[in-house]
Protein backbone atom coordinates (compact mmCIF):
# COMPACT_ATOMS: atom_id res chain seq x y z
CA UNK A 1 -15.52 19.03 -30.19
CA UNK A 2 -14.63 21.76 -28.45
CA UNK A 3 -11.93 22.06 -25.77
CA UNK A 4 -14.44 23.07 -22.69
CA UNK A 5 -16.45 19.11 -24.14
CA UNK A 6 -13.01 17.34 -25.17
CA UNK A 7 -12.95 14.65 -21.64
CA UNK A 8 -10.18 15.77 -19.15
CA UNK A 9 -9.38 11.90 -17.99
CA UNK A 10 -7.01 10.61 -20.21
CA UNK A 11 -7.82 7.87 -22.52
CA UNK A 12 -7.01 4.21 -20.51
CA UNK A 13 -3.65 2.75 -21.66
CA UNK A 14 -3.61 -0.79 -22.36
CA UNK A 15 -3.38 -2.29 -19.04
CA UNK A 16 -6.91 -3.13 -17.79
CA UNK A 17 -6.68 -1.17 -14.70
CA UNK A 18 -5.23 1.87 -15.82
CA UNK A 19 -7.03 5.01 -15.42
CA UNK A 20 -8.01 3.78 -12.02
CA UNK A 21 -8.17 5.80 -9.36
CA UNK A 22 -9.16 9.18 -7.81
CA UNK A 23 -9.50 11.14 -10.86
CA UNK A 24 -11.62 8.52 -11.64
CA UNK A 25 -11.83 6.23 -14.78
CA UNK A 26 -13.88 4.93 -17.69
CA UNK A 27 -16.73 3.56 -17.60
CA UNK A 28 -16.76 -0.28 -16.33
CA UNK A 29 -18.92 -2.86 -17.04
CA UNK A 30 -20.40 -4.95 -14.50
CA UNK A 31 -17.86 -8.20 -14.98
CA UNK A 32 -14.92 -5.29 -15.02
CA UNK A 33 -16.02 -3.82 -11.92
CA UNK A 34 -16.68 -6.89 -9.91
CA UNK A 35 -13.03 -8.12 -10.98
CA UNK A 36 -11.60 -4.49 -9.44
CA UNK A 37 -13.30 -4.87 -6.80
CA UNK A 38 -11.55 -8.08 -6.15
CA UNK A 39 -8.56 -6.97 -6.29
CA UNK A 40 -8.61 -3.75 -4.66
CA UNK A 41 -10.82 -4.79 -1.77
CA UNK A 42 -13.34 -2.99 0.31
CA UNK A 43 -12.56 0.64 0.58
CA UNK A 44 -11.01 1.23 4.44
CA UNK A 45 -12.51 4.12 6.84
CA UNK A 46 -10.18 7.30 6.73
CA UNK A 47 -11.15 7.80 10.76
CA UNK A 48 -8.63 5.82 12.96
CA UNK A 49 -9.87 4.14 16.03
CA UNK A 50 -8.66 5.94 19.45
CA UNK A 51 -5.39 4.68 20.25
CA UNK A 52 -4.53 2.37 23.43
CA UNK A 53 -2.21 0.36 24.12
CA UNK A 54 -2.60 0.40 28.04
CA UNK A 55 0.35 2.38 28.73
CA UNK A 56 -0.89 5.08 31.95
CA UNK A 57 0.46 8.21 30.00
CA UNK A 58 -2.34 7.09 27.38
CA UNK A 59 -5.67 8.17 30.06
CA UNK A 60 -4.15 12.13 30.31
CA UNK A 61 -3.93 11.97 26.30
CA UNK A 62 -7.21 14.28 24.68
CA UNK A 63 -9.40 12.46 22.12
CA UNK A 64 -7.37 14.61 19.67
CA UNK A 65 -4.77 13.08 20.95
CA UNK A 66 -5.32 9.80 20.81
CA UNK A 67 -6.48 9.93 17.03
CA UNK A 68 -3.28 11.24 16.08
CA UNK A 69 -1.70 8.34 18.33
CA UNK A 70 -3.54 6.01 16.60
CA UNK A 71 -3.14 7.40 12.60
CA UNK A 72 0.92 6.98 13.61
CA UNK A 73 0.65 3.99 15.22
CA UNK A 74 -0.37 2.63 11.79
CA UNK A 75 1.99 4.06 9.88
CA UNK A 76 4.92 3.45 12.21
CA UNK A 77 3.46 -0.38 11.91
CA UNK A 78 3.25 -0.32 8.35
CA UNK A 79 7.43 1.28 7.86
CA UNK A 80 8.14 -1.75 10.22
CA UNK A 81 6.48 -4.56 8.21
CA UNK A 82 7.90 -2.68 4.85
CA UNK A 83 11.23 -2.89 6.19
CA UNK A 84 11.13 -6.57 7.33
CA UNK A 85 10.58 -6.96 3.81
CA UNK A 86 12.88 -5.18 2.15
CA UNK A 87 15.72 -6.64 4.34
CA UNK A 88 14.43 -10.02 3.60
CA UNK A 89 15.15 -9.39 -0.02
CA UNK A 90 18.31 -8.25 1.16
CA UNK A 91 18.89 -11.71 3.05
CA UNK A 92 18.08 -13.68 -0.19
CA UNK A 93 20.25 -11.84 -2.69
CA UNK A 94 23.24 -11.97 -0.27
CA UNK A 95 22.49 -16.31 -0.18
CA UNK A 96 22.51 -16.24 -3.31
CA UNK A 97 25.38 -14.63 -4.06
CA UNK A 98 27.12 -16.86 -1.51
CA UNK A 99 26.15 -19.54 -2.93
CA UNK A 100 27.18 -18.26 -6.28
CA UNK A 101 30.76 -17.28 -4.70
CA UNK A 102 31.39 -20.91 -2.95
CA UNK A 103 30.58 -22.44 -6.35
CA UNK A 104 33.16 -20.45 -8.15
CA UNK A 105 35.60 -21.45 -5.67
CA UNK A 106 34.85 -25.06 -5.88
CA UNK A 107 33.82 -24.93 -2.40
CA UNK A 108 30.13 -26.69 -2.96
């Protein structure tokens, strides 16, 4: 085999969806593909909708505009869900390592 036939994706690891992704992948067969399409879900449109919220600034805003509005709206939701999360993680360790603290001081 030469090097302009050798395949430029890299051979899947073991993990069943490796390899996944925009460079592609091997080739699936049908049960395969069903099962990634499962779990990765209906592919979303890259076009945001026209932002509004019904603040007044928002009817002087250009259609370019108001697609930007709308792409950062999404993301600025998106940071704010991610960091609920990570600060609930935050919540739980700290419990538990009050609980583990009160138990070594024969408080509980």
């Amino acid at each position: 085999m030469s090097d302009s036939e050798k395949p430029r994706i890299a051979p899947p690891a073991i993990h069943m969806l490796a390899g996944v992704g925009h460079n592609g992948g091997p080739a699936l067969d049908d049960l395969r593909a069903e099962l990634l399409f499962e779990l990765i879900g209906k592919r979303k449109a890259d076009t945001a909708l026209p932002f509004k919220c019904g603040a007044p600034w928002t009817g002087h805003a250009s259609e370019v505009e108001l697609k930007r509005l709308a792409k950062l709206h999404g993301r600025i939701t998106r940071r704010k869900q991610s960091l609920k999360e990570l600060e609930a993680e935050r919540k739980r360790i700290m419990n538990r390592c009050i609980k583990r603290m009160r138990r070594a001081n024969g408080k509980d």
